[in-house]
N, C-alpha and C. Protein backbone atom coordinates (compact mmCIF):
# COMPACT_ATOMS: atom_id res chain seq x y z
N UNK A 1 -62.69 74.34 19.63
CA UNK A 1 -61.46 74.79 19.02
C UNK A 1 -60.56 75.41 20.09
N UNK A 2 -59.34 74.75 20.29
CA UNK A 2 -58.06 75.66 21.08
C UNK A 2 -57.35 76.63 20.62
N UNK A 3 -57.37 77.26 21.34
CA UNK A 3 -56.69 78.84 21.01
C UNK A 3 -55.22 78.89 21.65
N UNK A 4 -54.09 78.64 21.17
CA UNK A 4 -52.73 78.82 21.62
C UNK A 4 -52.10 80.12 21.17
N UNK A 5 -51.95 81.06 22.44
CA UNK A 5 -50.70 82.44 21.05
C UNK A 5 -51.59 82.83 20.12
N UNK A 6 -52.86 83.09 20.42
CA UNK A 6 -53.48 83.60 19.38
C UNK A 6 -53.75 82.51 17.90
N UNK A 7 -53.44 81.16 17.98
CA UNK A 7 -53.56 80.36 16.89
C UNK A 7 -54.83 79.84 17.32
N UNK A 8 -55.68 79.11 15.90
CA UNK A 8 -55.98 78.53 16.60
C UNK A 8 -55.99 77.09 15.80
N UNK A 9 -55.70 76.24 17.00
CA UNK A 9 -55.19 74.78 16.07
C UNK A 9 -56.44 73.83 15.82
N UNK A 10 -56.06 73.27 14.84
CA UNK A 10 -57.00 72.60 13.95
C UNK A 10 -57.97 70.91 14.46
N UNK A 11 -59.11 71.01 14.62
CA UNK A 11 -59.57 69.99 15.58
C UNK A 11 -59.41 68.93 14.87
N UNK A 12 -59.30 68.38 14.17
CA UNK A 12 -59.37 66.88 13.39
C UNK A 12 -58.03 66.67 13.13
N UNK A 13 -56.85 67.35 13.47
CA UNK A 13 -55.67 66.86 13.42
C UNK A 13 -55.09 66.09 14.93
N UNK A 14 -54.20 65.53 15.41
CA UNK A 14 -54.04 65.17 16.21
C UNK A 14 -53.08 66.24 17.22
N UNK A 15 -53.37 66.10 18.45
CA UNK A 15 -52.17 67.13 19.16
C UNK A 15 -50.81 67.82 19.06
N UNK A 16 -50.41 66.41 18.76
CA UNK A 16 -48.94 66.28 18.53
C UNK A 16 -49.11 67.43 17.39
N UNK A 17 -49.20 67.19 16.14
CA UNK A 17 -48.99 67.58 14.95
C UNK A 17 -49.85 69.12 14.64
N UNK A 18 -51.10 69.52 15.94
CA UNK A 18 -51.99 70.15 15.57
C UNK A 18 -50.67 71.88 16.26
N UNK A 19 -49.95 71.37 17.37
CA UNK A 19 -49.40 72.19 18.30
C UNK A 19 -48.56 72.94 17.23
N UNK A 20 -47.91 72.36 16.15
CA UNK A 20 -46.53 72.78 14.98
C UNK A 20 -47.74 73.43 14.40
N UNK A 21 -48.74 74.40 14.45
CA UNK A 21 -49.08 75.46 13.46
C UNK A 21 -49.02 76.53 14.46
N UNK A 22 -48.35 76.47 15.52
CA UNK A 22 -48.10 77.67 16.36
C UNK A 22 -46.43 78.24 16.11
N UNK A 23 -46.49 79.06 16.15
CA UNK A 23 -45.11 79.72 15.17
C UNK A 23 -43.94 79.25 16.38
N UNK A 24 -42.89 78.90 16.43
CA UNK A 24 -41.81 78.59 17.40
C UNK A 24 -42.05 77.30 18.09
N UNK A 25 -42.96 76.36 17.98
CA UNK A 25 -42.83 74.86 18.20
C UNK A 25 -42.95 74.26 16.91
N UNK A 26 -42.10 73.46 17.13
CA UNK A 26 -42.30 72.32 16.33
C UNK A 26 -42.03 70.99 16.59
N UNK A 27 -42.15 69.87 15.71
CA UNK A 27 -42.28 68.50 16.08
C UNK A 27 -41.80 68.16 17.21
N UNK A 28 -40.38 67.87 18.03
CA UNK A 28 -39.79 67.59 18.49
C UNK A 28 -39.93 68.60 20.27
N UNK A 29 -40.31 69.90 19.94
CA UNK A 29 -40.77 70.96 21.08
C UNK A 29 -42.18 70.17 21.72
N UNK A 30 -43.36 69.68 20.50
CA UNK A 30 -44.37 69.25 20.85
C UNK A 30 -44.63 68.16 21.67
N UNK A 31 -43.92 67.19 20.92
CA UNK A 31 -43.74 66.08 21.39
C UNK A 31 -43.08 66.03 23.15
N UNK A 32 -41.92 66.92 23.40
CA UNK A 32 -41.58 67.41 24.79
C UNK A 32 -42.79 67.24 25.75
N UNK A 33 -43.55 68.97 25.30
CA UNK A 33 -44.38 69.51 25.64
C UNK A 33 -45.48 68.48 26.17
N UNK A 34 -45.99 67.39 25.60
CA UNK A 34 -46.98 66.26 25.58
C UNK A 34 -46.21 65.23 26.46
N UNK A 35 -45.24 65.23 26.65
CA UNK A 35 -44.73 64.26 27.51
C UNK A 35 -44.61 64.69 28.92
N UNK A 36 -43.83 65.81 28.93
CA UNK A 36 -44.08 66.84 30.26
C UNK A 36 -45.74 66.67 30.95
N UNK A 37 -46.18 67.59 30.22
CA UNK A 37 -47.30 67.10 30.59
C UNK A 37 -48.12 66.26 30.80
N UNK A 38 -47.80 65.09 30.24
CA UNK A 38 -48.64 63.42 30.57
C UNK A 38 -49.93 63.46 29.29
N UNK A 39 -49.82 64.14 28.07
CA UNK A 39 -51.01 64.05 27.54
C UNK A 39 -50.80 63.54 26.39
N UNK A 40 -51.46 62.03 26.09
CA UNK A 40 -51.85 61.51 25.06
C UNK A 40 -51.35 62.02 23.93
N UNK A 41 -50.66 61.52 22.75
CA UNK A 41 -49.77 62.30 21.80
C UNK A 41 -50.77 62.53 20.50
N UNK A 42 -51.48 61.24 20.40
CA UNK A 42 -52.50 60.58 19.87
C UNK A 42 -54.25 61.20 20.02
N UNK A 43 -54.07 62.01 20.62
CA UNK A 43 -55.60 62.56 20.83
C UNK A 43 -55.87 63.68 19.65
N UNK A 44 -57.26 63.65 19.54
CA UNK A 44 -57.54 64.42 18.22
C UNK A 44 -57.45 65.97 19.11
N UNK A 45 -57.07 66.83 18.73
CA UNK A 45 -57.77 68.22 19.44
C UNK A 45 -58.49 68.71 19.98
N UNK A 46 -59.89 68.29 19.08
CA UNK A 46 -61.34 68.22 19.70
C UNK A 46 -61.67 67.24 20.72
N UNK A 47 -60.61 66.81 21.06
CA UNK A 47 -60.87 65.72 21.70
C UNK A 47 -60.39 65.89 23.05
N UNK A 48 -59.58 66.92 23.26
CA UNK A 48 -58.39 67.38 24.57
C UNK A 48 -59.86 67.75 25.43
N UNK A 49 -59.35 67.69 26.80
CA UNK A 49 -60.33 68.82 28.03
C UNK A 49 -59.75 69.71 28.22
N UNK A 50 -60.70 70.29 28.47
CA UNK A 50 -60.93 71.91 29.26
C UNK A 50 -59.70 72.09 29.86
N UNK A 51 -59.21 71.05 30.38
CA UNK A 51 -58.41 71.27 31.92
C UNK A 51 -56.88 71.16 31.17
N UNK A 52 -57.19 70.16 30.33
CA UNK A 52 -55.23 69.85 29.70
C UNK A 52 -55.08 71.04 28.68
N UNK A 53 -56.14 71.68 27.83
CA UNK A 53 -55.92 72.56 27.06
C UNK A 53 -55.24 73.91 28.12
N UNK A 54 -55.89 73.90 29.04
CA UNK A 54 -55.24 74.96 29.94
C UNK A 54 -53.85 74.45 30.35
N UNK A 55 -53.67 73.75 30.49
CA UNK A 55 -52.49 73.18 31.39
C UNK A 55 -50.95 73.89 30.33
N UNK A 56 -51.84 72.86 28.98
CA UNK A 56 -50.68 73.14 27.58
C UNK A 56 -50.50 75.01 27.25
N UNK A 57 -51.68 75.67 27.37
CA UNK A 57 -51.63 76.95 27.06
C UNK A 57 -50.80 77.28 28.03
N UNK A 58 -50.93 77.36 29.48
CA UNK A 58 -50.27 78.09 30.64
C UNK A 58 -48.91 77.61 30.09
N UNK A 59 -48.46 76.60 29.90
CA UNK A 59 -47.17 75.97 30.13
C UNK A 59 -45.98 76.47 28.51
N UNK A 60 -46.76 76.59 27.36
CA UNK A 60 -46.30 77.60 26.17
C UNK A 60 -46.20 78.86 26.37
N UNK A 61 -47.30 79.51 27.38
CA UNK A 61 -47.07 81.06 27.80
C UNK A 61 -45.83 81.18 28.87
N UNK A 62 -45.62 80.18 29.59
CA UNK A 62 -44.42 80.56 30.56
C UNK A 62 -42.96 80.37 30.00
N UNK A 63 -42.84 79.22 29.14
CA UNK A 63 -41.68 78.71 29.05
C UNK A 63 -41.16 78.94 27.77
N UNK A 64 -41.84 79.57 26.72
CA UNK A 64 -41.58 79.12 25.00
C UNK A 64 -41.54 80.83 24.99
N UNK A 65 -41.15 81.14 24.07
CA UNK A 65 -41.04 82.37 22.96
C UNK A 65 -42.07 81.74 21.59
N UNK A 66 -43.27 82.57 22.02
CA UNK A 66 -43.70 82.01 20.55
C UNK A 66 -44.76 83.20 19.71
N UNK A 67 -44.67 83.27 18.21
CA UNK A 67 -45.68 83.66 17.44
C UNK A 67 -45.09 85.21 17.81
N UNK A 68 -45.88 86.70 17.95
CA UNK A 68 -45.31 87.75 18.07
C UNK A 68 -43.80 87.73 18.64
N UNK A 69 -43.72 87.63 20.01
CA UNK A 69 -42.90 87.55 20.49
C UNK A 69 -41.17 87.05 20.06
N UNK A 70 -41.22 86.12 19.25
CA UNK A 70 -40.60 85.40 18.72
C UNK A 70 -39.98 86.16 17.24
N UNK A 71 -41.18 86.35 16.42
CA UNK A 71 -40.74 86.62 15.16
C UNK A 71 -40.39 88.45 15.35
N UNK A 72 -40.49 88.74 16.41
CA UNK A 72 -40.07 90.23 16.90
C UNK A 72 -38.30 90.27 17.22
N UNK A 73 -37.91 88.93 18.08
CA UNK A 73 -36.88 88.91 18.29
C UNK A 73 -35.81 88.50 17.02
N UNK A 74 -36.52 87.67 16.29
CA UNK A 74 -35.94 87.43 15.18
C UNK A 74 -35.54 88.91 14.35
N UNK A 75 -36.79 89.39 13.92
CA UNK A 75 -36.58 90.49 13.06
C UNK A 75 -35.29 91.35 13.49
N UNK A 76 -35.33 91.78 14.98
CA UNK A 76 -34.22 92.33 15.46
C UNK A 76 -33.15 91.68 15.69
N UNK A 77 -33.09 90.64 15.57
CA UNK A 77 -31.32 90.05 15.46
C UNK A 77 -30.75 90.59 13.82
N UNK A 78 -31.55 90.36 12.46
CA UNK A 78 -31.79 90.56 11.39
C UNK A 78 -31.10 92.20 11.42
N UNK A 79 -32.28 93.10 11.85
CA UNK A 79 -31.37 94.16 11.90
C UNK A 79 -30.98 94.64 12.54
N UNK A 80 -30.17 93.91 13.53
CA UNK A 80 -28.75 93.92 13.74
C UNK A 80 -27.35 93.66 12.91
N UNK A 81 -27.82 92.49 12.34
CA UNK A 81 -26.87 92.35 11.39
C UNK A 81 -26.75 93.39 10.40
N UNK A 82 -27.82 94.02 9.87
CA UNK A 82 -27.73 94.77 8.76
C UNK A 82 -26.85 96.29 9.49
N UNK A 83 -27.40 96.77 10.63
CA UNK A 83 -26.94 97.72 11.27
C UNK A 83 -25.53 97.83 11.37
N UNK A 84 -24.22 96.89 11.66
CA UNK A 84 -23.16 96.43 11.94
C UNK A 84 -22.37 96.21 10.53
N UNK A 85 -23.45 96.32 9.65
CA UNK A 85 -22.56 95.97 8.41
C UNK A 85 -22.08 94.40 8.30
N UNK A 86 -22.43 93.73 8.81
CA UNK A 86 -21.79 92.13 8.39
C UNK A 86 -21.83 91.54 6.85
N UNK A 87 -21.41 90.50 6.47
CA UNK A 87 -21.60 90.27 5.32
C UNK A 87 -23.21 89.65 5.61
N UNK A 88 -23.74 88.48 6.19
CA UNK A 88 -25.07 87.87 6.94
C UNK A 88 -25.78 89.19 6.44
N UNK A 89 -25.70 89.93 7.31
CA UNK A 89 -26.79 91.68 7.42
C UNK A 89 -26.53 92.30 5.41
N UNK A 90 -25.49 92.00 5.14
CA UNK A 90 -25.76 92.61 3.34
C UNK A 90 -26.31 91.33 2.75
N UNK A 91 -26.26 90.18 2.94
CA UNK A 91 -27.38 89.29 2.05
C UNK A 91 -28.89 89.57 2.43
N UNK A 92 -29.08 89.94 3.58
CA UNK A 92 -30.69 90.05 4.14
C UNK A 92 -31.35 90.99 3.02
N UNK A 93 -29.81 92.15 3.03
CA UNK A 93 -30.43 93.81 2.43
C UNK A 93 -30.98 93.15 1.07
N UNK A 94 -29.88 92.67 0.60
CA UNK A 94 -30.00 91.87 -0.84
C UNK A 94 -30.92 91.40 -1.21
N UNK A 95 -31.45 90.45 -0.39
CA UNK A 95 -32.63 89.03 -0.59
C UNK A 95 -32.15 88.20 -1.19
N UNK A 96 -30.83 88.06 -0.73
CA UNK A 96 -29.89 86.78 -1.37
C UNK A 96 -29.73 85.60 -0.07
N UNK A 97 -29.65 84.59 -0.43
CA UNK A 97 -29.24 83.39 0.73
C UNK A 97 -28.26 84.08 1.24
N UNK A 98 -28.82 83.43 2.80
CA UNK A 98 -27.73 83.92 3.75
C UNK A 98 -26.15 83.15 4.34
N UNK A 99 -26.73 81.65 4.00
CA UNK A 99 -25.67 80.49 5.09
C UNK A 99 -24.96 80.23 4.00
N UNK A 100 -24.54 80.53 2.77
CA UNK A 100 -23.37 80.14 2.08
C UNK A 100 -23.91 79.25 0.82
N UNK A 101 -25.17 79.18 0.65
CA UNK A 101 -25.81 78.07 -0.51
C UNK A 101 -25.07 78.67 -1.87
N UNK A 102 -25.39 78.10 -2.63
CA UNK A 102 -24.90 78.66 -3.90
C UNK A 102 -26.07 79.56 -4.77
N UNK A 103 -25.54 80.04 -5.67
CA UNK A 103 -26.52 81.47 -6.50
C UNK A 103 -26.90 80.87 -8.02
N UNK A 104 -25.87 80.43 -8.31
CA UNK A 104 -25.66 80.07 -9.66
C UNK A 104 -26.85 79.06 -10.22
N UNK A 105 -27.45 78.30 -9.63
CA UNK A 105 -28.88 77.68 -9.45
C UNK A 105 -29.45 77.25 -8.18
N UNK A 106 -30.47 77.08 -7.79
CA UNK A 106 -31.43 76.55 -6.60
C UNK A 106 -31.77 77.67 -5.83
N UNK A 107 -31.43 79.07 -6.53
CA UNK A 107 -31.98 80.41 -5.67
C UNK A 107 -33.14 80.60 -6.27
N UNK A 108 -33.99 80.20 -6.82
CA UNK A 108 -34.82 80.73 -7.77
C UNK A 108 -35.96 81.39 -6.76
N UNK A 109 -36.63 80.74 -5.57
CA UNK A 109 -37.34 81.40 -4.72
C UNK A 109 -36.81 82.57 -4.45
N UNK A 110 -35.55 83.04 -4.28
CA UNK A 110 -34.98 83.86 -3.45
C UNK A 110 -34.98 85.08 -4.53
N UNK A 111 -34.23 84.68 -5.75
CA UNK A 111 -34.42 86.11 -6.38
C UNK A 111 -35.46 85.91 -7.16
N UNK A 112 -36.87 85.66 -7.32
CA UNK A 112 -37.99 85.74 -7.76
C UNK A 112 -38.50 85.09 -9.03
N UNK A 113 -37.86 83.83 -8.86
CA UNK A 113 -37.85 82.76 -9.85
C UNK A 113 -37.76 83.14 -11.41
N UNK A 114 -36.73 84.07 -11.56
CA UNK A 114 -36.19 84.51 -12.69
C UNK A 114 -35.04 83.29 -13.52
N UNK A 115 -35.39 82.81 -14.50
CA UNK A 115 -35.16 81.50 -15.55
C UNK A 115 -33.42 82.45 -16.53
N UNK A 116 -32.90 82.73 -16.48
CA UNK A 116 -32.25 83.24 -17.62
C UNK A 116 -31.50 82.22 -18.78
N UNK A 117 -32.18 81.88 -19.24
CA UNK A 117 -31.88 80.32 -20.05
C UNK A 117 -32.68 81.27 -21.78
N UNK A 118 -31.61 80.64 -22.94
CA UNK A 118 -32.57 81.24 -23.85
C UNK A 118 -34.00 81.05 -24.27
N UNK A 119 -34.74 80.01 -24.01
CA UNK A 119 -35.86 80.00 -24.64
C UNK A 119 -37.21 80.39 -23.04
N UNK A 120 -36.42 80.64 -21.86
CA UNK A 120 -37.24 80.46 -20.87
C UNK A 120 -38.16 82.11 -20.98
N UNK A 121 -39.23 81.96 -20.34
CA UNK A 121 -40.11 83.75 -20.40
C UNK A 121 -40.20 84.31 -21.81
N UNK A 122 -39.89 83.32 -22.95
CA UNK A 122 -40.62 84.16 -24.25
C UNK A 122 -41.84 83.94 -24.31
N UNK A 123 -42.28 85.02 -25.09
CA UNK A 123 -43.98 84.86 -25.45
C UNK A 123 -44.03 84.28 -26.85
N UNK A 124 -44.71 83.55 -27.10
CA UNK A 124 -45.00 82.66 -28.47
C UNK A 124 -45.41 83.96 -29.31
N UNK A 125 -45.08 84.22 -30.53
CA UNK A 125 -45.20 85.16 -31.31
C UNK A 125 -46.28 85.28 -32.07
N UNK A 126 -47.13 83.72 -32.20
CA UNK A 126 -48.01 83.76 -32.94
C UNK A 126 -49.29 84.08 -33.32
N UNK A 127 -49.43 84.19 -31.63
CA UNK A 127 -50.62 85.05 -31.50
C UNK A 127 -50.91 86.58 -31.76
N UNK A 128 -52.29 86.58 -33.21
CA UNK A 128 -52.44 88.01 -33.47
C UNK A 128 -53.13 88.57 -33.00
């Protein structure tokens, strides 16, 4: 089993696809990453050496922002916004979409899949 950033990625998946459960790569970063390096896109995990697993780890630790690091910088851009007062920084406070989606339906993840429709969340009465 390889250990990336503290992950550790999954042996029966293939490289390519096994690298996107590390927080800040994804498809298109991986795929880079595997080409840079010369390694098989197609290889199972369990299947990598000693030597390329190092190669890929050294080369995510130098060049990428990933996993702590990453979701640290995020958080603090976040409150930043909130700090400054922006409108961005009062949807965060909220837990309302941030990029302009609409409210009126398709938020339902966002404000906690609350239905307000008349027959939605009643309890059947019949039970005594």
């Amino acid at each position: 089993m390889i250990r990336i950033a503290g992950i550790n990625l999954p042996d029966e998946k293939r490289i390519e696809i096994a690298l996107t459960y590390v927080f800040g790569i994804g498809p298109s970063t991986s795929r880079k990453l595997l080409k840079l390096l010369e390694i098989d896109m197609t290889t199972r995990t369990k299947d990598l050496s000693a030597e390329d697993a190092n190669r890929l780890r050294d080369e995510i630790e130098k060049k990428y922002k990933v996993e702590g690091e990453l979701k640290h910088e995020v958080k603090m851009n976040i409150k930043r916004l909130k700090e400054i007062g922006s409108y961005r920084g009062s949807r965060h406070q909220k837990g309302l979409p941030v990029n302009g989606q609409r409210t009126k339906t398709n938020s339902r993840t966002v404000r906690g899949n609350v239905r307000r429709t008349m027959g939605s969340g009643r309890r059947s009465e019949s039970k005594t």
